[in-house]
C-alpha atoms as a PDB file:
ATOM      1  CA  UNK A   1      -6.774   4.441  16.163  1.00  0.00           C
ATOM      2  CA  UNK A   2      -6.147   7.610  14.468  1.00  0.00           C
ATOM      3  CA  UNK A   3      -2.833   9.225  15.621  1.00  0.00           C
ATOM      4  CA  UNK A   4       0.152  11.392  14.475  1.00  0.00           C
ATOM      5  CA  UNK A   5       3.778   9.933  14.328  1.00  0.00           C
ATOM      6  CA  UNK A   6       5.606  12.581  13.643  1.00  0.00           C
ATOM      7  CA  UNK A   7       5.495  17.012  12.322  1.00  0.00           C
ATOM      8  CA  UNK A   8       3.306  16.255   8.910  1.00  0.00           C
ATOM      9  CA  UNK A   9       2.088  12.424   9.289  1.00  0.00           C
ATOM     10  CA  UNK A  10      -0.746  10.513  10.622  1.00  0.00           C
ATOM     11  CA  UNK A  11      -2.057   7.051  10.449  1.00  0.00           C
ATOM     12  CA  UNK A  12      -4.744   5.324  10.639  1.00  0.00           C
ATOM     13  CA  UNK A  13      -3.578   1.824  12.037  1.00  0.00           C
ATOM     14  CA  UNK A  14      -4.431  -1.275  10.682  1.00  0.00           C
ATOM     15  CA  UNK A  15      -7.613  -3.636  12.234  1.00  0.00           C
ATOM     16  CA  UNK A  16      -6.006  -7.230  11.330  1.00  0.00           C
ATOM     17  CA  UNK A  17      -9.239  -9.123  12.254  1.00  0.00           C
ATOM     18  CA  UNK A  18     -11.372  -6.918  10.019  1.00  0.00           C
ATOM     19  CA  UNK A  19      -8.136  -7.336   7.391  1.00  0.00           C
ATOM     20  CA  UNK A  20      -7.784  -3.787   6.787  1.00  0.00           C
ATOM     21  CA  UNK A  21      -4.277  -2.000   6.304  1.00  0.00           C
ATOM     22  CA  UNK A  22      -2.727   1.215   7.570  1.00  0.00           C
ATOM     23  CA  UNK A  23      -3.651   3.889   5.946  1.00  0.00           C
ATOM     24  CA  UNK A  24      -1.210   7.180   5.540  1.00  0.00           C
ATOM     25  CA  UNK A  25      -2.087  10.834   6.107  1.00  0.00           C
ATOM     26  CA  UNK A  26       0.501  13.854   5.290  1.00  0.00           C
ATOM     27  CA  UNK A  27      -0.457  17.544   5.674  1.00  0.00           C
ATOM     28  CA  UNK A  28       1.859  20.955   6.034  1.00  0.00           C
ATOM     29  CA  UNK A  29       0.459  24.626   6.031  1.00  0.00           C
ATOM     30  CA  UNK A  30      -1.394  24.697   2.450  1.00  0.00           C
ATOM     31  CA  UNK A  31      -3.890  22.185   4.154  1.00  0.00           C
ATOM     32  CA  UNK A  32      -3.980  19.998   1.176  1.00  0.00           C
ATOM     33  CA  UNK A  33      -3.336  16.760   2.320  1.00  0.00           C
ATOM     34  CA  UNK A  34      -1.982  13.283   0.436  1.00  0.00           C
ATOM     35  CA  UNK A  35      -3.622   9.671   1.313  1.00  0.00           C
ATOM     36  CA  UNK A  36      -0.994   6.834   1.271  1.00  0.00           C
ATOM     37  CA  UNK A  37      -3.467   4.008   0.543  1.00  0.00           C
ATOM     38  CA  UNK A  38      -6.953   3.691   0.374  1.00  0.00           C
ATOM     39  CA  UNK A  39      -8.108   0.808   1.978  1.00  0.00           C
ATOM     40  CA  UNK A  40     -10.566  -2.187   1.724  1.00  0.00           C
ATOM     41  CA  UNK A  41     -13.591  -0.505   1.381  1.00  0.00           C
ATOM     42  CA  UNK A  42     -15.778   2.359   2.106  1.00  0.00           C
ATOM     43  CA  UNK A  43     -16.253   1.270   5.334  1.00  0.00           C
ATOM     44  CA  UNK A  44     -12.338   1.586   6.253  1.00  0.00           C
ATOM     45  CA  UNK A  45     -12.506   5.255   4.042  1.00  0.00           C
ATOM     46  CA  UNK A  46     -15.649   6.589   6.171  1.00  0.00           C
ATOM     47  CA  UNK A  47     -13.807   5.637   9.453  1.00  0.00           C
ATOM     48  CA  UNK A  48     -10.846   7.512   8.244  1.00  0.00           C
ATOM     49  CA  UNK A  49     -13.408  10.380   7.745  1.00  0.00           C
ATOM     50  CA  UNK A  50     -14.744  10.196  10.868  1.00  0.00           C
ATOM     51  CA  UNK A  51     -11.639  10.338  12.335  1.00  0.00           C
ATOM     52  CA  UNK A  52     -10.508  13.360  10.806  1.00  0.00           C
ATOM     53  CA  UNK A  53     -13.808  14.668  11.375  1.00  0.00           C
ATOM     54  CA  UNK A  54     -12.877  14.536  15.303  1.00  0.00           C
ATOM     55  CA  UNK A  55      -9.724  15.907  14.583  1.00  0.00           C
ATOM     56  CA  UNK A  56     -10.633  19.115  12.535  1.00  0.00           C
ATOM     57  CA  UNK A  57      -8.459  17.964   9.765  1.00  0.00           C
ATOM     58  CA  UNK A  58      -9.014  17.992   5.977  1.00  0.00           C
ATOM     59  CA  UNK A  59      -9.588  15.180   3.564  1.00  0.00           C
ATOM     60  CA  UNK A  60      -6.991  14.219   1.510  1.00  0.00           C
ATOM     61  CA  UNK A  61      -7.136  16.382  -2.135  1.00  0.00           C
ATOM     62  CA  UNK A  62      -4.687  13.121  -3.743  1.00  0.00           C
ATOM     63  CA  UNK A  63      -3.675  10.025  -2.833  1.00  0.00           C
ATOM     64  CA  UNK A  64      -1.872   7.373  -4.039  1.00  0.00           C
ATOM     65  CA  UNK A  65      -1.274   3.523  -2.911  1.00  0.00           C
ATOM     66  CA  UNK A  66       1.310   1.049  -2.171  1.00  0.00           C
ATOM     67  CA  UNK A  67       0.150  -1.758  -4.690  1.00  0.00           C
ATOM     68  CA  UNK A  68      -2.885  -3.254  -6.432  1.00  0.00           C
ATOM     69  CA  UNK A  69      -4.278  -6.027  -3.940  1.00  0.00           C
ATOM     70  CA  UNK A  70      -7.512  -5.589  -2.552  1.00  0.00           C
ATOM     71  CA  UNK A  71      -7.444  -4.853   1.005  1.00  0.00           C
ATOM     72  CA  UNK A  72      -5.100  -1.666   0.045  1.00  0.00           C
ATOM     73  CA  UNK A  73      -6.894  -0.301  -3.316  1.00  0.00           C
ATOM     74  CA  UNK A  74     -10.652  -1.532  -2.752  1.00  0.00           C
ATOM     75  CA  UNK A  75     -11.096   2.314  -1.432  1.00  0.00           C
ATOM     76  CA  UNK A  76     -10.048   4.474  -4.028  1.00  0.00           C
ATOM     77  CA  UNK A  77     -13.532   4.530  -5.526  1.00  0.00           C
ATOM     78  CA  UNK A  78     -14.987   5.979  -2.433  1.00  0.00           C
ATOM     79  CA  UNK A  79     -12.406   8.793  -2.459  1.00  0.00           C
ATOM     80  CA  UNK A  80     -13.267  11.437  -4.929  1.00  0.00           C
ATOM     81  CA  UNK A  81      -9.537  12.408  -5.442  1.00  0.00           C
ATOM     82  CA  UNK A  82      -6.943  11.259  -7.859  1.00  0.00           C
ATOM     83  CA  UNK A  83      -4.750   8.868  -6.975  1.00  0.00           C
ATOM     84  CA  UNK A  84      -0.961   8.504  -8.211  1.00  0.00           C
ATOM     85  CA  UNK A  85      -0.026   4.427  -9.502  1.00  0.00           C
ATOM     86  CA  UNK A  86       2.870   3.522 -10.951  1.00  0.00           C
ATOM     87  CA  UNK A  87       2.544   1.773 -14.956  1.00  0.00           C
ATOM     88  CA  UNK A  88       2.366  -1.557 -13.220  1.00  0.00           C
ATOM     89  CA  UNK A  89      -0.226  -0.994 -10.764  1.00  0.00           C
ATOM     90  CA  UNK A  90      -2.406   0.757 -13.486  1.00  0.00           C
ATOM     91  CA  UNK A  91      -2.240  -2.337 -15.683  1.00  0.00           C
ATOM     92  CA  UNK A  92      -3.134  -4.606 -12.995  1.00  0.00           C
ATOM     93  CA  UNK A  93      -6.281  -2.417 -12.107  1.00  0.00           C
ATOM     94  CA  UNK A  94      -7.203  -2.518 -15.926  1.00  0.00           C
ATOM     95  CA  UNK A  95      -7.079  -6.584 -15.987  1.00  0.00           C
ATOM     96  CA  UNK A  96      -8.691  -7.136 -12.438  1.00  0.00           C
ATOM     97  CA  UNK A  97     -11.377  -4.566 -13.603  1.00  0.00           C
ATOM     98  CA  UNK A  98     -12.675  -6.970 -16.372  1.00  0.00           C
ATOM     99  CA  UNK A  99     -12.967 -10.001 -14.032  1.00  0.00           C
ATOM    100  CA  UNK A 100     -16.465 -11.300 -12.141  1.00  0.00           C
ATOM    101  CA  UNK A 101     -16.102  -9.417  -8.825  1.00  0.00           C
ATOM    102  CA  UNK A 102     -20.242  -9.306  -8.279  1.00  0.00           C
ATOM    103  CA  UNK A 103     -20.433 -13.322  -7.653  1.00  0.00           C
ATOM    104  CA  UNK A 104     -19.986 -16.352  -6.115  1.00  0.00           C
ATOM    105  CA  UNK A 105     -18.826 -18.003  -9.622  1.00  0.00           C
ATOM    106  CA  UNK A 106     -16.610 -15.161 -10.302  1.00  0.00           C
ATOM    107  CA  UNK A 107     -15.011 -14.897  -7.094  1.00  0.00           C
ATOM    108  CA  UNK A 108     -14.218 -18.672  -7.416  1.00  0.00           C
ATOM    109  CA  UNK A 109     -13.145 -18.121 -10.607  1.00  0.00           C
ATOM    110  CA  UNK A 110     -10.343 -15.419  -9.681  1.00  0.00           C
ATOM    111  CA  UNK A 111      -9.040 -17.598  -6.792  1.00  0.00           C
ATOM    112  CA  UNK A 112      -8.510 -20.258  -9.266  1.00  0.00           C
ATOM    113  CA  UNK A 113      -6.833 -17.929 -11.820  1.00  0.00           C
ATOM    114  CA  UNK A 114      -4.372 -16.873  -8.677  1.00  0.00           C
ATOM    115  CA  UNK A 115      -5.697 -13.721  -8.798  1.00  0.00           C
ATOM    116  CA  UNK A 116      -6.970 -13.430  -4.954  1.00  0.00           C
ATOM    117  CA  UNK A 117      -5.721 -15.999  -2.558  1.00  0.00           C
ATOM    118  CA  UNK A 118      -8.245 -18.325  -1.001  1.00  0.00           C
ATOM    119  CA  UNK A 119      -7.979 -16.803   2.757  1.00  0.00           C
ATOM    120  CA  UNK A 120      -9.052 -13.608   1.119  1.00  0.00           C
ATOM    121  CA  UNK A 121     -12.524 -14.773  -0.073  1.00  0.00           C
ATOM    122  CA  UNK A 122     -13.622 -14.992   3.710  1.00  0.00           C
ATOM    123  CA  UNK A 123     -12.582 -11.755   4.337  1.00  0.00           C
ATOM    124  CA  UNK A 124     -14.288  -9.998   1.345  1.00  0.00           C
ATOM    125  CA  UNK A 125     -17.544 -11.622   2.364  1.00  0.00           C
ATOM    126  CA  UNK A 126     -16.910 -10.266   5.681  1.00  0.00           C
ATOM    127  CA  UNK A 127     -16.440  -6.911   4.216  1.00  0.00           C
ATOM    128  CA  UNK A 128     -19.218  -6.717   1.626  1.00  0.00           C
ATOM    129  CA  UNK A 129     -21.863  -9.293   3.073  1.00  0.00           C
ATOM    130  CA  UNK A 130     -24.247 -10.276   0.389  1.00  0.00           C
ATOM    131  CA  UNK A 131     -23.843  -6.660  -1.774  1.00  0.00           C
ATOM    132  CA  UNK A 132     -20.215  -7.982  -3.704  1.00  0.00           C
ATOM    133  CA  UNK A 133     -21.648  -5.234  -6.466  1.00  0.00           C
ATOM    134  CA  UNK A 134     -19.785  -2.376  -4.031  1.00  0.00           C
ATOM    135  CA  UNK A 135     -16.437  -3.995  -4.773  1.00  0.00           C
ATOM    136  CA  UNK A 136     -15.174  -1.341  -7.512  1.00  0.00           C
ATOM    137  CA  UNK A 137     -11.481  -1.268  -9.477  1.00  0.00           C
ATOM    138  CA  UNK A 138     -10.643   2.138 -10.007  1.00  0.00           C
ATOM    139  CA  UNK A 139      -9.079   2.940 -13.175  1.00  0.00           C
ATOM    140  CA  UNK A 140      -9.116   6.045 -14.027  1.00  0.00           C
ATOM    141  CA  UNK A 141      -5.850   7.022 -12.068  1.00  0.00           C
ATOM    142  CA  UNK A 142      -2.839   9.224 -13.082  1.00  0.00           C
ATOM    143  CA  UNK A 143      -0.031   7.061 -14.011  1.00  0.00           C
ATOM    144  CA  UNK A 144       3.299   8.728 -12.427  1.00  0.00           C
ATOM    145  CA  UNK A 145       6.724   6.933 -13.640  1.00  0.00           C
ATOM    146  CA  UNK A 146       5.621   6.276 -17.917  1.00  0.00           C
ATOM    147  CA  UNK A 147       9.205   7.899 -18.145  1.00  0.00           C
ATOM    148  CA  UNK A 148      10.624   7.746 -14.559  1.00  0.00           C
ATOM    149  CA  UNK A 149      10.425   5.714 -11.653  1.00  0.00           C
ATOM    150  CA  UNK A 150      10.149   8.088  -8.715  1.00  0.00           C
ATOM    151  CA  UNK A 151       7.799  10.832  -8.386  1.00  0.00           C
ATOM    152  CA  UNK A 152       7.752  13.664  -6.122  1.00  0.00           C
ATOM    153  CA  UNK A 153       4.889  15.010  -4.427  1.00  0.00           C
ATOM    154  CA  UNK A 154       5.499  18.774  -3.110  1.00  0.00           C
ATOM    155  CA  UNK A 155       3.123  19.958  -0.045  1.00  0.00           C
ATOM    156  CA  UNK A 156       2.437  23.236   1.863  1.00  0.00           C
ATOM    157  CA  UNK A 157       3.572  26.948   1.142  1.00  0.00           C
ATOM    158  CA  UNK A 158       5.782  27.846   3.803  1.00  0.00           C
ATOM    159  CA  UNK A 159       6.771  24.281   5.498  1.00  0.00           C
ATOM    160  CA  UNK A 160       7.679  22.697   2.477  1.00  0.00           C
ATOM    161  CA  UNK A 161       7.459  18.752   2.751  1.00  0.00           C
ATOM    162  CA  UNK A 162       8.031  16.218   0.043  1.00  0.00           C
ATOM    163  CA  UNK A 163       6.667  12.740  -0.424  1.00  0.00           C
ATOM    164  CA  UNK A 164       8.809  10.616  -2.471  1.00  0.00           C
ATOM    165  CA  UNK A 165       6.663   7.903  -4.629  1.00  0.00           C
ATOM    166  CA  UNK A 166       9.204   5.130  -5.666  1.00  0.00           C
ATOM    167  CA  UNK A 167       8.283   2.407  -8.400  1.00  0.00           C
ATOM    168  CA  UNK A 168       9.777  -0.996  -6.985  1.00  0.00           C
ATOM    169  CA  UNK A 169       9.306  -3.838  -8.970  1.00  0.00           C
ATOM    170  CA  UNK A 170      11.786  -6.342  -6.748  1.00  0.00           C
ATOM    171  CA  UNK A 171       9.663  -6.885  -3.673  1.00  0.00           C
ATOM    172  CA  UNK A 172       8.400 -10.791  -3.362  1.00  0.00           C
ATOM    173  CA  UNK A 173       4.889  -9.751  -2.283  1.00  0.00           C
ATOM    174  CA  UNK A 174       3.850  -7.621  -5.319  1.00  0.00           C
ATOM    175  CA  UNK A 175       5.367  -6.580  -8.992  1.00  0.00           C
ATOM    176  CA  UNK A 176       3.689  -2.977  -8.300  1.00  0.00           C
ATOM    177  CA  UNK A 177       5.070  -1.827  -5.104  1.00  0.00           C
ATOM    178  CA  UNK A 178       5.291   2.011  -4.751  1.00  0.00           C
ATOM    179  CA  UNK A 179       7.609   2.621  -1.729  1.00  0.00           C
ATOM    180  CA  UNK A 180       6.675   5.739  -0.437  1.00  0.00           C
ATOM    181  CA  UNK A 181       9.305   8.405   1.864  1.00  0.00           C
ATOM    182  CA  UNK A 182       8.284  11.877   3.654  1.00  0.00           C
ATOM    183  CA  UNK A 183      12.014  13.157   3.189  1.00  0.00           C
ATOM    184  CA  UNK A 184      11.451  15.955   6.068  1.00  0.00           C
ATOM    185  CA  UNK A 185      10.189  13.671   8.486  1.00  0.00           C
ATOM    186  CA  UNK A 186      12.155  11.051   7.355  1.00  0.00           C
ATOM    187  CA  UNK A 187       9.017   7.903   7.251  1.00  0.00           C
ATOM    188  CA  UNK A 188       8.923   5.415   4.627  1.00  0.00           C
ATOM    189  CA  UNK A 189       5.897   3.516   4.104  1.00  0.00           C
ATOM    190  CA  UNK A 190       6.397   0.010   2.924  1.00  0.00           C
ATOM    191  CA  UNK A 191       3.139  -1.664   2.166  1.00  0.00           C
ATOM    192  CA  UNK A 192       3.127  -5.140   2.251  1.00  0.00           C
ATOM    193  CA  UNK A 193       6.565  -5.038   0.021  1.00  0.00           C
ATOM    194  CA  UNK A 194       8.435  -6.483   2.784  1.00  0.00           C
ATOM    195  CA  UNK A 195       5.918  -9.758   3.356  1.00  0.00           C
ATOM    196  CA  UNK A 196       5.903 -12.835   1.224  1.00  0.00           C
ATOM    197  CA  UNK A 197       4.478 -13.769  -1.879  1.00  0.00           C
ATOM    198  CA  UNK A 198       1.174 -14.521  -0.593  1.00  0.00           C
ATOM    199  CA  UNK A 199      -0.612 -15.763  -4.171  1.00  0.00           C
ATOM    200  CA  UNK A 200       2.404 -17.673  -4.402  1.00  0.00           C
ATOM    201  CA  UNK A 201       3.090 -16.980  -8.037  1.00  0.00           C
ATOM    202  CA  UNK A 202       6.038 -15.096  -8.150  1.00  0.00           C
ATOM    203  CA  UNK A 203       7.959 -18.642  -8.849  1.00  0.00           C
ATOM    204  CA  UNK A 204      10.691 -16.811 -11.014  1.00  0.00           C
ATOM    205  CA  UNK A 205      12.063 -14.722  -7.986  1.00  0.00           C
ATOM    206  CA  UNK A 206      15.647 -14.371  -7.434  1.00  0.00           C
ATOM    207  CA  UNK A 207      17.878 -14.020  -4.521  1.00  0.00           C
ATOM    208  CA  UNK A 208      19.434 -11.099  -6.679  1.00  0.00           C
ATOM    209  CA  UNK A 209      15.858  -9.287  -6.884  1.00  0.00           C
ATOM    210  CA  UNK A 210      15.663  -9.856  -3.288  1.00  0.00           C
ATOM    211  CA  UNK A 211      19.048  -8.215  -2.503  1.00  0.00           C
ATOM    212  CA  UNK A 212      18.270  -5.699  -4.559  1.00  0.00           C
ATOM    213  CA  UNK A 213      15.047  -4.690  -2.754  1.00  0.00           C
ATOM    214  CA  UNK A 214      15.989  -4.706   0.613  1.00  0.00           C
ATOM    215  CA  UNK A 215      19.173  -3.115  -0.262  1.00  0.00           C
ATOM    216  CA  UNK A 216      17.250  -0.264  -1.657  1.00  0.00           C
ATOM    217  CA  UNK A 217      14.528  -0.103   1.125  1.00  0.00           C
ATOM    218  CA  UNK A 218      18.001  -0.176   3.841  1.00  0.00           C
ATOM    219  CA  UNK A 219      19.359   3.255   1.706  1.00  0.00           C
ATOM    220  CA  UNK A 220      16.532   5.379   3.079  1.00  0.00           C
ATOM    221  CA  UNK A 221      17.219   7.241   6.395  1.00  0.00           C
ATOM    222  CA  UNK A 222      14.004   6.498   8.036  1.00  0.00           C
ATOM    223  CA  UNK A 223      12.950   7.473  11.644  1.00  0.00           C
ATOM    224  CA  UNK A 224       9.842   5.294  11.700  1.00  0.00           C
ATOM    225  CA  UNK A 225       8.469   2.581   9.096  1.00  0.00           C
ATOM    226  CA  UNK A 226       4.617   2.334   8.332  1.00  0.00           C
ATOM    227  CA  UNK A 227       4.094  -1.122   7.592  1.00  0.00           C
ATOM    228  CA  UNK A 228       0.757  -2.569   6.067  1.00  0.00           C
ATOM    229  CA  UNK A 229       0.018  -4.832   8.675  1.00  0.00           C
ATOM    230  CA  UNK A 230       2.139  -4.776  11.296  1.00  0.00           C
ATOM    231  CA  UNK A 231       3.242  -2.188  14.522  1.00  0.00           C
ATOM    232  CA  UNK A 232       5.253   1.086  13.369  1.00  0.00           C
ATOM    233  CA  UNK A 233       8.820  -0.284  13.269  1.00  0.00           C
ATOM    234  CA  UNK A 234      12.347   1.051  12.432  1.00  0.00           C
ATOM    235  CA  UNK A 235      15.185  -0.185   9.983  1.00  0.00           C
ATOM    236  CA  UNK A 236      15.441  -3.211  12.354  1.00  0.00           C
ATOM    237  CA  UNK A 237      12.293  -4.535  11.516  1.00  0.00           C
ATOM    238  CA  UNK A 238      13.054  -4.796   7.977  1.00  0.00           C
ATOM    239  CA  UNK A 239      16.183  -6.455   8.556  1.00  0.00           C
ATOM    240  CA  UNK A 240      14.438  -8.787  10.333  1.00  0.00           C
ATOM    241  CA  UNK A 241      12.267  -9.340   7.699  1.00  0.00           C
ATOM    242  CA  UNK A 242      15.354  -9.415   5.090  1.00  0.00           C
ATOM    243  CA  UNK A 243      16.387 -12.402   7.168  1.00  0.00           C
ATOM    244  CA  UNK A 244      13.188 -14.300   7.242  1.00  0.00           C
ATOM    245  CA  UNK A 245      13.272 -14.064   3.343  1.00  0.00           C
ATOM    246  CA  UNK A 246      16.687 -15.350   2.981  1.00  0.00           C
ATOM    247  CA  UNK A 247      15.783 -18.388   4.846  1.00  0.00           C
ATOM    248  CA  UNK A 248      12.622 -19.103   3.479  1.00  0.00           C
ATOM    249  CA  UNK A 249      13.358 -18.881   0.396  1.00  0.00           C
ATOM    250  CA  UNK A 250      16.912 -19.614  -0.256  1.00  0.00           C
ATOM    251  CA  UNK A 251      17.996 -21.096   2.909  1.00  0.00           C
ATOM    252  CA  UNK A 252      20.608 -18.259   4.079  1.00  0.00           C
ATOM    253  CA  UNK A 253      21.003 -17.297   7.390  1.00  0.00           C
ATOM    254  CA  UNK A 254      23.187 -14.175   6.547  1.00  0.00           C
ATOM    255  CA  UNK A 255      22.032 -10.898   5.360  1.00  0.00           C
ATOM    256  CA  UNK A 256      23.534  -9.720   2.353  1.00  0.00           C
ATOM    257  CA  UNK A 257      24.179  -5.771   1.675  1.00  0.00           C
END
């Protein structure tokens, strides 16, 4: 479903059986509007389409996304806009672009390299059937934070809204996280930063980076959070989250600020 959440932003909510994320939509009065992820495929892109097709809106002029793994950056080739990546995510696009996505062999190949987990392979053959040459790795993206590690985004004329992308390199799901905030209608979108390490090769991470990351997601005053796979949520939800980590992976029960 297609729906707005607040003034400037819309979402396209996530289908978990089909494995595809949310996917986020901001517009103000210049009617130039910026895609927060792409997607799986070009299947998950046209239904965005369609939807904003029904709704007489325009497609997204820029885009950007949340971090490399498939299900969220599979799109971008389908989109004929630029998309925004932080240094990290634009030098995991550049490796995963030289890898075997076309076949059996290669696909096997990458899950044994830990570069896709094993659940994922069902899913991907779910997605692209028998035709794995549509998979695409877009590389030819702008690279935002070379010097800094937050970029702003400025939309519309009149109502003036900015979009806040945030290089994160702490979270325990991915190295290339971009958090990303609408200050004016205060909604942060978080990915899948706030879920576990789901390749499960992050073996170096610290309960130090984990403070750190939560701490810094906490900061934000945030109406609404836009989660990859999961129900709209508030703060709450990622403290909840903060919690599960802590026990998981170090055994805490108490949150740490």
């Amino acid at each position: 479903m297609f729906k707005q959440i607040s003034k400037h932003v819309y979402v396209l909510e996530d289908i978990s059986y089909k494995g595809y994320p949310y996917l986020g939509y901001v517009i103000s009065d210049d009617n130039k509007p910026f895609l927060i992820d792409a997607g799986f495929s070009k299947k998950q892109k046209d239904i965005l389409y369609k939807e904003l097709d029904k709704a007489n809106l325009p497609y997204p002029v820029a885009g950007t996304i949340t971090h490399s793994h498939y299900d969220h950056s599979f799109g971008m080739a389908y989109y004929d806009i630029p998309f925004y990546v932080n240094n990290r995510t634009q030098e995991e696009f550049v490796r995963l672009s030289k890898l075997d996505w076309h076949s059996t062999k290669g696909l096997n190949k990458i899950i044994e390299n830990n570069d896709l987990p094993f659940f994922a392979v069902n899913a991907i053959y779910g997605e692209y059937h028998d035709d794995l040459s549509q998979i695409k790795i877009k590389t030819d993206n702008i690279i935002y934070n070379k010097i800094i590690d937050e970029f702003r985004v400025e939309l519309g004329k009149d109502d003036i809204v900015h979009v806040f992308l945030i290089n994160q390199n702490n979270s325990n799901h991915s190295r290339d996280t971009t958090i990303v905030y609408v200050l004016e209608d205060q909604i942060i979108f978080v990915g899948d930063s706030c879920y576990y390490d789901v390749f499960d090769v992050l073996h170096d991470y610290t309960k130090e980076q984990l403070v750190d990351f939560f701490t810094q997601l906490l900061s934000y005053e945030t109406e609404k959070v836009v989660f990859g796979h999961q129900e709209i949520g508030t703060q709450k939800d990622i403290v909840k989250l903060y919690q599960e980590h802590l026990k998981l992976l170090f055994n805490e029960e108490k949150i740490i600020l």
